[in-house]
PDB file of N, CA and C in Angstrom:
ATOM      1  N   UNK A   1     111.669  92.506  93.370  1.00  0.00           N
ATOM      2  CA  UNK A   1     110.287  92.301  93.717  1.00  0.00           C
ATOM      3  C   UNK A   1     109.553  91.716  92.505  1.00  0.00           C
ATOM      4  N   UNK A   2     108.645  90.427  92.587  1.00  0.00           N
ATOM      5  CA  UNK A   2     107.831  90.516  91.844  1.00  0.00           C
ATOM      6  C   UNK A   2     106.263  91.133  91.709  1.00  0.00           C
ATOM      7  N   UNK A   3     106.033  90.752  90.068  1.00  0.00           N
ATOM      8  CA  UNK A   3     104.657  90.941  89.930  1.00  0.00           C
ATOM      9  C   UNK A   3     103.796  90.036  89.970  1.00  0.00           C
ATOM     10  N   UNK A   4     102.557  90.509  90.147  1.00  0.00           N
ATOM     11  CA  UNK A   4     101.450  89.845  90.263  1.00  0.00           C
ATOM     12  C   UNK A   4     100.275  90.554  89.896  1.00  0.00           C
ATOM     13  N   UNK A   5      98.807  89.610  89.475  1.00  0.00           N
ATOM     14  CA  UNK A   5      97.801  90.050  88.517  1.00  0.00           C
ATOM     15  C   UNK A   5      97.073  89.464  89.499  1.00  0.00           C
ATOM     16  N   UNK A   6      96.033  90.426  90.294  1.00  0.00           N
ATOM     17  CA  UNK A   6      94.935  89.914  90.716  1.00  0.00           C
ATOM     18  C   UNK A   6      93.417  90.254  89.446  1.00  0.00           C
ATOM     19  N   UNK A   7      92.794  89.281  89.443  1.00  0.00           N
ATOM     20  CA  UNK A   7      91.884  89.518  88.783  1.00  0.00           C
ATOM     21  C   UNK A   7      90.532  88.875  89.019  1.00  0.00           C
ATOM     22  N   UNK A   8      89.989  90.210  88.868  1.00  0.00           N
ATOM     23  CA  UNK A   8      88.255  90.102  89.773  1.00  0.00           C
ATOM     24  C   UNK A   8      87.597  89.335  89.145  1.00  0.00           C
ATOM     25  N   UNK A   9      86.622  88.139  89.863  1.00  0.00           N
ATOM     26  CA  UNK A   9      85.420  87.468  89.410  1.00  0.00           C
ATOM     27  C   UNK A   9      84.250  88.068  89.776  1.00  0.00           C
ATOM     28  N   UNK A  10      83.063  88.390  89.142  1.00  0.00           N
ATOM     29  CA  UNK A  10      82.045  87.681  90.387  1.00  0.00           C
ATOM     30  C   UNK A  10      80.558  87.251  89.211  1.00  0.00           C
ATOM     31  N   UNK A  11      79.713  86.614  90.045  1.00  0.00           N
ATOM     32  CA  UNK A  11      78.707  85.833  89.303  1.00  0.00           C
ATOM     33  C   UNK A  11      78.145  86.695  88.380  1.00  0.00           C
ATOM     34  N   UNK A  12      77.622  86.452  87.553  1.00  0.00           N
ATOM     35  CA  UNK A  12      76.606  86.997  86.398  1.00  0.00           C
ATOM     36  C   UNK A  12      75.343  87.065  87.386  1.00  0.00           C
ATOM     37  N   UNK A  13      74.493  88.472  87.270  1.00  0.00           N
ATOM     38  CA  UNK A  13      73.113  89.106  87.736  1.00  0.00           C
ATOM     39  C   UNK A  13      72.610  89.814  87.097  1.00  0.00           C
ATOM     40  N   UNK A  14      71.248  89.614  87.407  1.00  0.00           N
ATOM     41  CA  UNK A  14      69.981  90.399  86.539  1.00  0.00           C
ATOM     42  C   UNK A  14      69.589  91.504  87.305  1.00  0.00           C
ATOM     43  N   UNK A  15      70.362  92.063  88.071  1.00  0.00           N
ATOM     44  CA  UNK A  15      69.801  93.109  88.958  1.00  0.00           C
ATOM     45  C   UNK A  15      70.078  94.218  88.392  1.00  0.00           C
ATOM     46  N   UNK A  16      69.091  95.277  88.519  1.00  0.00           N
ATOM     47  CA  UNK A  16      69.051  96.437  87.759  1.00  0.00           C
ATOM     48  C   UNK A  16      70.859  97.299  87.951  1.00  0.00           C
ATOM     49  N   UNK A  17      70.762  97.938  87.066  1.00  0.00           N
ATOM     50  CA  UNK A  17      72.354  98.542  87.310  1.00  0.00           C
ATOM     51  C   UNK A  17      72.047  99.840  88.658  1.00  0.00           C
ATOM     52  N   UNK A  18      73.742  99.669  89.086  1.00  0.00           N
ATOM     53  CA  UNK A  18      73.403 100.736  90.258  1.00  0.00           C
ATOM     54  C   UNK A  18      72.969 102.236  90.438  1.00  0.00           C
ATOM     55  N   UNK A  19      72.435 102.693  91.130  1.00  0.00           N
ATOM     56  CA  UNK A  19      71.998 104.024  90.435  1.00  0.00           C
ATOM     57  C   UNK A  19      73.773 104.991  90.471  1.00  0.00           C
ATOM     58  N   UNK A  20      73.561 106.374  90.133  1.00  0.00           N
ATOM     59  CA  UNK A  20      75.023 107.443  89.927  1.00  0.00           C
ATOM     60  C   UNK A  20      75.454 107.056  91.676  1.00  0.00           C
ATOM     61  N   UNK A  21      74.084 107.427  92.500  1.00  0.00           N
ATOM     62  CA  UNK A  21      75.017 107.258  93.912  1.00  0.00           C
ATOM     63  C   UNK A  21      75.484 106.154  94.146  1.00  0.00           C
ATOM     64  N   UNK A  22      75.334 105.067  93.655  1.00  0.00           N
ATOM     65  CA  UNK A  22      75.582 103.957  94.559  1.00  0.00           C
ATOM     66  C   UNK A  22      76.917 103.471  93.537  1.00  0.00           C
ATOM     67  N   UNK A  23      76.809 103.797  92.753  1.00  0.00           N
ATOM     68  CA  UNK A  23      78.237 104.033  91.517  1.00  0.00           C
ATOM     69  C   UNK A  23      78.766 104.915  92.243  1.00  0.00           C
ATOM     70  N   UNK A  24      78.839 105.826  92.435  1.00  0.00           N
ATOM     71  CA  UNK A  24      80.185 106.905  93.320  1.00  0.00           C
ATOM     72  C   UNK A  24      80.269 105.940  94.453  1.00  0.00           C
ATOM     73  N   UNK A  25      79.868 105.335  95.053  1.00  0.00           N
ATOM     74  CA  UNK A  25      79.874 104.795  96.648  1.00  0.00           C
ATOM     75  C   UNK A  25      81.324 103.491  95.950  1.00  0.00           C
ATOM     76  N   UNK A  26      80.744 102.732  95.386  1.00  0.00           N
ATOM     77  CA  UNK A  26      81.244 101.840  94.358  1.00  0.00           C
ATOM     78  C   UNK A  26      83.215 102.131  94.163  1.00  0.00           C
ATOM     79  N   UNK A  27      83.163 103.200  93.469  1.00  0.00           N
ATOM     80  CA  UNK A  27      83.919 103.893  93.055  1.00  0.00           C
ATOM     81  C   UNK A  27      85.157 104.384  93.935  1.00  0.00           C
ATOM     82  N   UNK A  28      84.334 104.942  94.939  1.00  0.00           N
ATOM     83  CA  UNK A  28      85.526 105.230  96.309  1.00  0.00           C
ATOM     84  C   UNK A  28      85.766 103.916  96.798  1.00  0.00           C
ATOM     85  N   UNK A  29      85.323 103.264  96.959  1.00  0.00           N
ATOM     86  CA  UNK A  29      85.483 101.607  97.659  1.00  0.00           C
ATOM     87  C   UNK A  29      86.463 101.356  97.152  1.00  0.00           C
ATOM     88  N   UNK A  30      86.683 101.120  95.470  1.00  0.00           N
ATOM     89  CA  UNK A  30      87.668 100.835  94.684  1.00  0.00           C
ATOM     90  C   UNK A  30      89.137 101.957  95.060  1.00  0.00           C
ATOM     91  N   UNK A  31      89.028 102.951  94.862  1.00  0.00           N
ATOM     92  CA  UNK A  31      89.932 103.565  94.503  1.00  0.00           C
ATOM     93  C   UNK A  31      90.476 104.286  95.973  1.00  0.00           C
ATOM     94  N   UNK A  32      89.690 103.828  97.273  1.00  0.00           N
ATOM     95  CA  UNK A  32      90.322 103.633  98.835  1.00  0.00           C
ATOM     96  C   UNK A  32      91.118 102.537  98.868  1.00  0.00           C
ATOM     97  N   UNK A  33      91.006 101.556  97.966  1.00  0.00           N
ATOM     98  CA  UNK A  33      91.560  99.974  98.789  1.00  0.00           C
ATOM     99  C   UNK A  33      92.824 100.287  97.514  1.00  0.00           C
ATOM    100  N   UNK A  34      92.395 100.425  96.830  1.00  0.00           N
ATOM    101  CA  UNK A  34      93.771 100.584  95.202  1.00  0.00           C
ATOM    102  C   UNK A  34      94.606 101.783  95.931  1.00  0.00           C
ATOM    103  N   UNK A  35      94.146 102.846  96.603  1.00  0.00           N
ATOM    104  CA  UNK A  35      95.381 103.702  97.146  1.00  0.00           C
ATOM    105  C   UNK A  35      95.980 103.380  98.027  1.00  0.00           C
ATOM    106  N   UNK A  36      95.440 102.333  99.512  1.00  0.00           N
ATOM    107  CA  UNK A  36      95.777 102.037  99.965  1.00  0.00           C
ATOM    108  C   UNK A  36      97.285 100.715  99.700  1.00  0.00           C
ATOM    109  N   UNK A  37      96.894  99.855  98.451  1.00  0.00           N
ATOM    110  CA  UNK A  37      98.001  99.434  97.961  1.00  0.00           C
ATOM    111  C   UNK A  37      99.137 100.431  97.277  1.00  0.00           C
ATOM    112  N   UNK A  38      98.739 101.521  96.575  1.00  0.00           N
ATOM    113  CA  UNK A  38      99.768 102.345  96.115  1.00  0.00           C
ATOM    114  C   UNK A  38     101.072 103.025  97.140  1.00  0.00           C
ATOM    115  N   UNK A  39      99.996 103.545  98.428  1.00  0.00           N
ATOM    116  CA  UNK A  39     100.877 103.883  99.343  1.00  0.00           C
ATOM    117  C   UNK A  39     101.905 103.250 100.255  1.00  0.00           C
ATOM    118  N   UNK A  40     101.507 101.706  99.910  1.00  0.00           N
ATOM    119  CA  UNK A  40     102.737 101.165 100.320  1.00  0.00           C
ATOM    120  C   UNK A  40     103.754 100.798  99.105  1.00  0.00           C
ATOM    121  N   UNK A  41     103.594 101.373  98.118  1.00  0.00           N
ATOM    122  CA  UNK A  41     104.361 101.240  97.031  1.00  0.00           C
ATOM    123  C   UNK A  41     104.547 100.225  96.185  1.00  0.00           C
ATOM    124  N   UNK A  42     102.753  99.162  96.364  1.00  0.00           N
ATOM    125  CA  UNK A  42     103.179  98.017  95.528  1.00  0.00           C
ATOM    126  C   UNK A  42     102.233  98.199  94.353  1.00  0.00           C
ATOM    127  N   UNK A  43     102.000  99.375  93.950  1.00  0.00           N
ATOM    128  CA  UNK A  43     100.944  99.507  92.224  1.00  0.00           C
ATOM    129  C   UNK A  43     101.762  99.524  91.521  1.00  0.00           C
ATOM    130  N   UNK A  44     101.032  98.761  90.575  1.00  0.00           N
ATOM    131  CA  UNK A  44     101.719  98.761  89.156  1.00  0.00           C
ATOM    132  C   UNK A  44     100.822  99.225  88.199  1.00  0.00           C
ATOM    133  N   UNK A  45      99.498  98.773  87.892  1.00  0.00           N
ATOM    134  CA  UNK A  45      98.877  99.331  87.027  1.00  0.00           C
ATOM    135  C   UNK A  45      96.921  98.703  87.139  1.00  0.00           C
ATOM    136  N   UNK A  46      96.294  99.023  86.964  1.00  0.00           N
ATOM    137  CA  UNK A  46      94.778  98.755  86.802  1.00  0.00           C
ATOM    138  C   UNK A  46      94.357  99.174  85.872  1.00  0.00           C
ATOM    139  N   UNK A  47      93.280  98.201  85.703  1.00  0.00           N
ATOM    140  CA  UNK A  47      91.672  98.715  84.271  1.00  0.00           C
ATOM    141  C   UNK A  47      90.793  97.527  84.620  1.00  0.00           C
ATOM    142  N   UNK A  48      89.052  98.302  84.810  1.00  0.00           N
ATOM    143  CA  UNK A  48      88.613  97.410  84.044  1.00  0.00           C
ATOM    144  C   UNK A  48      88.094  96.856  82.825  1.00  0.00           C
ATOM    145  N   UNK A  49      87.492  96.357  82.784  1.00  0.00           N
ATOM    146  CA  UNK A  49      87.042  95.156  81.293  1.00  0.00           C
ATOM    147  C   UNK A  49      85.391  96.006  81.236  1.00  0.00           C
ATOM    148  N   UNK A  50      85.348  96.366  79.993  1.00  0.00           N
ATOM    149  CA  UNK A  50      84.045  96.603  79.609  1.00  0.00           C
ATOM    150  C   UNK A  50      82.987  95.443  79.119  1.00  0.00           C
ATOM    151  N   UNK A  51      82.247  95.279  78.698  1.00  0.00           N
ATOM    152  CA  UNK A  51      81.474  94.171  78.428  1.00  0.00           C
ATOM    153  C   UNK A  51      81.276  94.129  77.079  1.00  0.00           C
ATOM    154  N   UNK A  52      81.654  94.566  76.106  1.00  0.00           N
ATOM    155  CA  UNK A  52      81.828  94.491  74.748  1.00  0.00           C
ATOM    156  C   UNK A  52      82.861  93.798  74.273  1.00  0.00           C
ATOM    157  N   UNK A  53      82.534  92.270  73.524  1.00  0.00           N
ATOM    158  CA  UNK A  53      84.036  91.365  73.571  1.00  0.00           C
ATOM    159  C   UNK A  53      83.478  90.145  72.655  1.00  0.00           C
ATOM    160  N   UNK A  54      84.152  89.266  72.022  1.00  0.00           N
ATOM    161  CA  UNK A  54      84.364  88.472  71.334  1.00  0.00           C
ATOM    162  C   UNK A  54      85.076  87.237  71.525  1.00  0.00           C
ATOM    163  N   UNK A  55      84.591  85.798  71.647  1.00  0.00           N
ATOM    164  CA  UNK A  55      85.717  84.874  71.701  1.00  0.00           C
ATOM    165  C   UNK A  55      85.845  84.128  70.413  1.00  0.00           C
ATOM    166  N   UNK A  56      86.998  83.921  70.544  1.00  0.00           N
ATOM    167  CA  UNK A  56      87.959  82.717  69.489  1.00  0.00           C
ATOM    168  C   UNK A  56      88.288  81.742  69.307  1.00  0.00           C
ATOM    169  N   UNK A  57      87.790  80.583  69.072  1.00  0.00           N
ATOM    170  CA  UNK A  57      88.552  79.603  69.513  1.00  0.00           C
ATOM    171  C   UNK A  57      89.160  78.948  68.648  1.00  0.00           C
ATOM    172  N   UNK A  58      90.000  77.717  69.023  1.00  0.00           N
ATOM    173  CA  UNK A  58      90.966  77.423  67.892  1.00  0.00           C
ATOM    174  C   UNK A  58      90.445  76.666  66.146  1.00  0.00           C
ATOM    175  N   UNK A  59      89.233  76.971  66.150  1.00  0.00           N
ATOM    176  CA  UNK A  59      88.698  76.287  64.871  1.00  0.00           C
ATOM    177  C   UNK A  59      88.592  77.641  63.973  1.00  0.00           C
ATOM    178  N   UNK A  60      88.630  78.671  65.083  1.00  0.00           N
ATOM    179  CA  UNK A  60      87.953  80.286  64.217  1.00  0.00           C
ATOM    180  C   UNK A  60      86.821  80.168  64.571  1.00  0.00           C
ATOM    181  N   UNK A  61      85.810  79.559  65.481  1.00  0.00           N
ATOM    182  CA  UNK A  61      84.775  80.377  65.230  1.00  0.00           C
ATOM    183  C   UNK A  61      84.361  80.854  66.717  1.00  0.00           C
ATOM    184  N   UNK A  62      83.861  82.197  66.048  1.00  0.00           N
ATOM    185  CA  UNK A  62      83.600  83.503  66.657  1.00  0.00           C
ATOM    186  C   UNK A  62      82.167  83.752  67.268  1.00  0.00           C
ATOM    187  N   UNK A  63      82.115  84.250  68.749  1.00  0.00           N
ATOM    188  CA  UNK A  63      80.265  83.877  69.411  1.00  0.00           C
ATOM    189  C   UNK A  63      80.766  85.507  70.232  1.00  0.00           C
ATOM    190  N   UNK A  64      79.854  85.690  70.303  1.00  0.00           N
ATOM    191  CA  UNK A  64      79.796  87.025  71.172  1.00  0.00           C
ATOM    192  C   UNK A  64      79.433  87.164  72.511  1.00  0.00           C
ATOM    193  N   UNK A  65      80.582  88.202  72.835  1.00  0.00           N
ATOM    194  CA  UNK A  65      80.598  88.167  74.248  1.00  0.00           C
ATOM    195  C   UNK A  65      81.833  87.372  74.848  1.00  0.00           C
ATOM    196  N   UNK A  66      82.339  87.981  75.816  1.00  0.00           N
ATOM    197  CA  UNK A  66      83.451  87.179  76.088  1.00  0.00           C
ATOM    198  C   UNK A  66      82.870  86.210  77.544  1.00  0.00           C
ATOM    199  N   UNK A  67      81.919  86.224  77.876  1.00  0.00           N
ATOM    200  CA  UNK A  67      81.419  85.264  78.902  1.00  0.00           C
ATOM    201  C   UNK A  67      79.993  84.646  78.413  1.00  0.00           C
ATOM    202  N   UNK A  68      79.926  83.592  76.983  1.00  0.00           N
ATOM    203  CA  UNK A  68      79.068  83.249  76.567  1.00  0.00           C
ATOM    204  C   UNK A  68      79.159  82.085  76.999  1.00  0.00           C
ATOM    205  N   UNK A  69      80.114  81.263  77.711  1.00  0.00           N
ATOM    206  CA  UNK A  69      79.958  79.946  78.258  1.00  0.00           C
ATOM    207  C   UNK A  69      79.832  80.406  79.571  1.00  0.00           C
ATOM    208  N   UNK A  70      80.023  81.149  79.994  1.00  0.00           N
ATOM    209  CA  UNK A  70      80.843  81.442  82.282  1.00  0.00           C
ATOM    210  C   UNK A  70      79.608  81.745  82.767  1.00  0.00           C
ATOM    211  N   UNK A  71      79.621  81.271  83.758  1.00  0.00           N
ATOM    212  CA  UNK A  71      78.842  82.097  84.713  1.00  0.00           C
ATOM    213  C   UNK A  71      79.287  83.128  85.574  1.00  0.00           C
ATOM    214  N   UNK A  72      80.664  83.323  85.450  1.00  0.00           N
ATOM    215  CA  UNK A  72      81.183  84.327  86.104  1.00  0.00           C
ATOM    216  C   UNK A  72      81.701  85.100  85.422  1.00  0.00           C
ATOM    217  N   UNK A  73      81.402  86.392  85.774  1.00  0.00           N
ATOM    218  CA  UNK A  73      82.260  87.714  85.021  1.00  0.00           C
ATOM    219  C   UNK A  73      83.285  88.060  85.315  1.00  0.00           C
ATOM    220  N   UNK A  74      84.410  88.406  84.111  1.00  0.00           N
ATOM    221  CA  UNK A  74      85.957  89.267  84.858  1.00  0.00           C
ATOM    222  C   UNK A  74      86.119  90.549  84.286  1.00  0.00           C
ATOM    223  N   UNK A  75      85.571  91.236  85.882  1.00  0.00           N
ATOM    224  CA  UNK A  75      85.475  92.626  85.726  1.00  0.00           C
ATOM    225  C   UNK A  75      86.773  93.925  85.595  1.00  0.00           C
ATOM    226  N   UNK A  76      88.022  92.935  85.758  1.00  0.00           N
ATOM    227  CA  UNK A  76      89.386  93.729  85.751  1.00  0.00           C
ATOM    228  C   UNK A  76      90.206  93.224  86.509  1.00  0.00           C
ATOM    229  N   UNK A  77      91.445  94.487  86.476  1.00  0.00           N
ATOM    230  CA  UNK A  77      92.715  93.495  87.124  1.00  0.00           C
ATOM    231  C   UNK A  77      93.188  94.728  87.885  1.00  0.00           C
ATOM    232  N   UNK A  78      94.232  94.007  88.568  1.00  0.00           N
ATOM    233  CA  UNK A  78      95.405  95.165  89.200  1.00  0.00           C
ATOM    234  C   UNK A  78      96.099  94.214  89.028  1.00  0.00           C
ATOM    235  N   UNK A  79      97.807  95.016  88.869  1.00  0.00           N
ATOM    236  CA  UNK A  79      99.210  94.374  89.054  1.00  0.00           C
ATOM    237  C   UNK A  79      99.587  94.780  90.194  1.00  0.00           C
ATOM    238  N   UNK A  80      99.901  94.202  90.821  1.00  0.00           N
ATOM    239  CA  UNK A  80     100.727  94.511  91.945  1.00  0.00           C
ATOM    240  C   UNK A  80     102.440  93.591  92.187  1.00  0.00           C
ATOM    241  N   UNK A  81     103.304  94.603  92.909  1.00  0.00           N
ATOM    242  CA  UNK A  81     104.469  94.402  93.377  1.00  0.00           C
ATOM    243  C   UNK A  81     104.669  93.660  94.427  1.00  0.00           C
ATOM    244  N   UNK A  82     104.904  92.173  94.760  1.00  0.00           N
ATOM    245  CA  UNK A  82     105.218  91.696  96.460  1.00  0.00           C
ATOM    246  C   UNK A  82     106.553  90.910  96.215  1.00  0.00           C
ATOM    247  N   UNK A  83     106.913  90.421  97.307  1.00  0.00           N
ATOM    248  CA  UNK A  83     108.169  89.831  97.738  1.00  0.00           C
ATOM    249  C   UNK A  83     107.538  87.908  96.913  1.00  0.00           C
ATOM    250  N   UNK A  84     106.475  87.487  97.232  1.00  0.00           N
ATOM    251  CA  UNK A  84     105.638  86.429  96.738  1.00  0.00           C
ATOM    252  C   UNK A  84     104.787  86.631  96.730  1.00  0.00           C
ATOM    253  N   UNK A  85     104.107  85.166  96.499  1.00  0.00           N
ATOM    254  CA  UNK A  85     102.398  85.252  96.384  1.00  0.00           C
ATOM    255  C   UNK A  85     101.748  85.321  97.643  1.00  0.00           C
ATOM    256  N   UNK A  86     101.639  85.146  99.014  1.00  0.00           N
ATOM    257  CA  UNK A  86     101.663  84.954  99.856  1.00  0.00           C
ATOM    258  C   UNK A  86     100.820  86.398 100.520  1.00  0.00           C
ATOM    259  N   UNK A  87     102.623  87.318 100.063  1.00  0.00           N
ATOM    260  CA  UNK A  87     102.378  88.696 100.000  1.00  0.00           C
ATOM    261  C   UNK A  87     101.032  89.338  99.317  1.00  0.00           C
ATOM    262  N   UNK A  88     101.301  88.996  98.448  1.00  0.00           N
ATOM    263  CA  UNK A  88     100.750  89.901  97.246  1.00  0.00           C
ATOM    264  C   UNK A  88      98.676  89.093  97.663  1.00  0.00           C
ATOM    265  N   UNK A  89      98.662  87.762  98.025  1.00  0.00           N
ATOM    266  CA  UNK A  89      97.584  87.782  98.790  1.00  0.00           C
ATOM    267  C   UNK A  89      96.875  89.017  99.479  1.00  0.00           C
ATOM    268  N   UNK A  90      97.417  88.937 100.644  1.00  0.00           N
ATOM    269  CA  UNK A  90      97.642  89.672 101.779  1.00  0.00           C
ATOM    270  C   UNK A  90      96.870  90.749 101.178  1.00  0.00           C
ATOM    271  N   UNK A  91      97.024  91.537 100.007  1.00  0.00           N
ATOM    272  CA  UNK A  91      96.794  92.658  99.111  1.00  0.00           C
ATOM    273  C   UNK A  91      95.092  92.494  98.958  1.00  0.00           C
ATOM    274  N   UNK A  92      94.935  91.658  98.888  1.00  0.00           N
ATOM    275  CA  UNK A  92      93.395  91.333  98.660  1.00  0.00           C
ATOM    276  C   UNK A  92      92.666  91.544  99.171  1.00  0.00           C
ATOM    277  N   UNK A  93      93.109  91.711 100.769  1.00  0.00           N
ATOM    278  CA  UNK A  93      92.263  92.252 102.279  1.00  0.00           C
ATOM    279  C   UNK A  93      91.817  93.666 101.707  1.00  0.00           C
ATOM    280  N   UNK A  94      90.430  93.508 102.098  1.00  0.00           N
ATOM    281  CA  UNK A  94      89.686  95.212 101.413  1.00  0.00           C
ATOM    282  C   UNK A  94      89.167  95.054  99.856  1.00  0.00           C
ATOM    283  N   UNK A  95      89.444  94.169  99.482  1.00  0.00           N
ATOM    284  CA  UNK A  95      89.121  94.257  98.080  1.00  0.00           C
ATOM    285  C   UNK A  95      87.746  94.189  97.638  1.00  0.00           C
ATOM    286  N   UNK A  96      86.972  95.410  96.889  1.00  0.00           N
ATOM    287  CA  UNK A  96      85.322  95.465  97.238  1.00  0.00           C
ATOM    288  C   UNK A  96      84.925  94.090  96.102  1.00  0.00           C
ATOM    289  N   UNK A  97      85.520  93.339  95.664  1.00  0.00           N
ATOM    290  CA  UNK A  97      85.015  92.011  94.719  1.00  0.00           C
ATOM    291  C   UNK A  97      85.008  91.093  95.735  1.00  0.00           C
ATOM    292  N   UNK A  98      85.544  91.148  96.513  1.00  0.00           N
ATOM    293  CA  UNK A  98      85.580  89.998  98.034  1.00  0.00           C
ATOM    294  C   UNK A  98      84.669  90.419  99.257  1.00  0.00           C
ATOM    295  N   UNK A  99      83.870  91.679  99.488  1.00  0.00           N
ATOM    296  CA  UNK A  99      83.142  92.077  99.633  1.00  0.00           C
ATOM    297  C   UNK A  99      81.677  92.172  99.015  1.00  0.00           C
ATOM    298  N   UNK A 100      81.485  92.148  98.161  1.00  0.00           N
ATOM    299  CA  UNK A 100      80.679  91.807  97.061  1.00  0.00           C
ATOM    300  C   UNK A 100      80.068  90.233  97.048  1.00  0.00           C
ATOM    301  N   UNK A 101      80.882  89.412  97.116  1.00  0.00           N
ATOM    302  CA  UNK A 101      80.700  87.500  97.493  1.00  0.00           C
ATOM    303  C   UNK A 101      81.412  87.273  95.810  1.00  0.00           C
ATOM    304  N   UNK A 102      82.534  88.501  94.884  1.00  0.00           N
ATOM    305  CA  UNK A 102      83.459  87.853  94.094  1.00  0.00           C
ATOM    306  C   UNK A 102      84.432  87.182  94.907  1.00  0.00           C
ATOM    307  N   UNK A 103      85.077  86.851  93.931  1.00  0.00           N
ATOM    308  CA  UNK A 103      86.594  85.780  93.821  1.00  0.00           C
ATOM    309  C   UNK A 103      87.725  86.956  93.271  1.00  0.00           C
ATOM    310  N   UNK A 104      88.852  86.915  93.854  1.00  0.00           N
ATOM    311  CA  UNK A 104      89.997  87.269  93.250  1.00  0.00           C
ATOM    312  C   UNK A 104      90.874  86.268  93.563  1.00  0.00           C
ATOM    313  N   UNK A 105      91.145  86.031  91.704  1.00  0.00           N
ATOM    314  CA  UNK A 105      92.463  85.003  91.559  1.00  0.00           C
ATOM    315  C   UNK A 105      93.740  86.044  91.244  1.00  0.00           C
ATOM    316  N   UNK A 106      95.043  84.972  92.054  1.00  0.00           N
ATOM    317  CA  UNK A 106      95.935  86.018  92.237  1.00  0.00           C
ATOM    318  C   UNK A 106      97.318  85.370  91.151  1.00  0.00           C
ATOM    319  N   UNK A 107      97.569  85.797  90.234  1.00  0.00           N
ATOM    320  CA  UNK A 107      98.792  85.014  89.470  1.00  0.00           C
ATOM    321  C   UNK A 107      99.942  85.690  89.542  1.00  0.00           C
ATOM    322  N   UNK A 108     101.164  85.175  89.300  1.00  0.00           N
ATOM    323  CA  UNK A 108     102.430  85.277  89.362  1.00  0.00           C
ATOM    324  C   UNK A 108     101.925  86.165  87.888  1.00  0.00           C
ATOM    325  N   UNK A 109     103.186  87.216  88.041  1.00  0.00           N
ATOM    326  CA  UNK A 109     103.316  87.098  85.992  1.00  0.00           C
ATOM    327  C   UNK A 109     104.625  87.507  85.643  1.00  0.00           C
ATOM    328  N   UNK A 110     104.587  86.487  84.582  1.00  0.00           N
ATOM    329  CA  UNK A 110     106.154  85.856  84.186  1.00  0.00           C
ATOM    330  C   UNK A 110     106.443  87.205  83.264  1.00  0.00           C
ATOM    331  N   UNK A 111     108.010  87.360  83.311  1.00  0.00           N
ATOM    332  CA  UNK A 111     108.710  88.307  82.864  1.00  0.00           C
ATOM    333  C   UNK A 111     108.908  87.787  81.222  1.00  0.00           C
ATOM    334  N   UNK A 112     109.287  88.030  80.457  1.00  0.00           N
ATOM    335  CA  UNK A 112     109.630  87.383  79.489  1.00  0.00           C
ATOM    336  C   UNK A 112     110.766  88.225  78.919  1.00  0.00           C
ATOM    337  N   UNK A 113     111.936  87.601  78.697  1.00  0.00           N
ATOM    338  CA  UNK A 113     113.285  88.833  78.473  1.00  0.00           C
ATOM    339  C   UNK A 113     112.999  89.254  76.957  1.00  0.00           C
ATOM    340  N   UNK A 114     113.368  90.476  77.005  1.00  0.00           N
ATOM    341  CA  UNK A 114     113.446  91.137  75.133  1.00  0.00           C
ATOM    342  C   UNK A 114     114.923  90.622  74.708  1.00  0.00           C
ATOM    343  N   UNK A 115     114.750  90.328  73.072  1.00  0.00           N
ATOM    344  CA  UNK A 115     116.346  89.968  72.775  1.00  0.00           C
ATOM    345  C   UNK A 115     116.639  91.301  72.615  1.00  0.00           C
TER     346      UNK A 115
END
């Protein structure tokens, strides 16, 4: 079986943050649709991305924030297990960032052998 990295977009907003309830509401959304992939046995692992970050680029120089050019934020990932990409799509149905009006991009991810 392979892996795969879905990873959440969605636009940059000025809207006040959610209150505790609507964060717990939030929260189960996430972690209904993430069990629902576990129980068919294709988790591999999740986190998200905090907003404290730094970019690099190849001259060295350093600007703050890791979405100081984007208009879109990447709020985290899941790995998941499918037969292809196709599959591992499929996985995306329920996903509260696609609900929301985010994007989830879905990548292969390459193995790389240890010597």
């Amino acid at each position: 079986m392979n892996q795969f990295m879905m990873i959440f977009r969605n636009e940059k907003n000025s809207n006040p943050p959610p209150s505790p309830e609507e964060m717990q509401a939030i929260i189960k959304q996430w972690q209904d649709w993430i069990g629902g992939i576990a129980a068919q046995g294709k988790f591999v692992a999740t986190d998200a991305l905090g907003f404290q970050g730094k970019t690099i680029d190849s001259k060295g120089v350093i600007t703050d924030g890791p979405y100081a050019e984007l208009k879109e934020i990447v709020g985290g990932y899941i790995i998941v297990k499918s037969d292809n990409i196709d599959e591992a799509i499929k996985l995306t149905e329920g996903c509260p960032t696609l609900a929301s009006g985010g994007k989830v991009e879905v990548r292969d991810v390459m193995v790389i052998p240890k010597n």
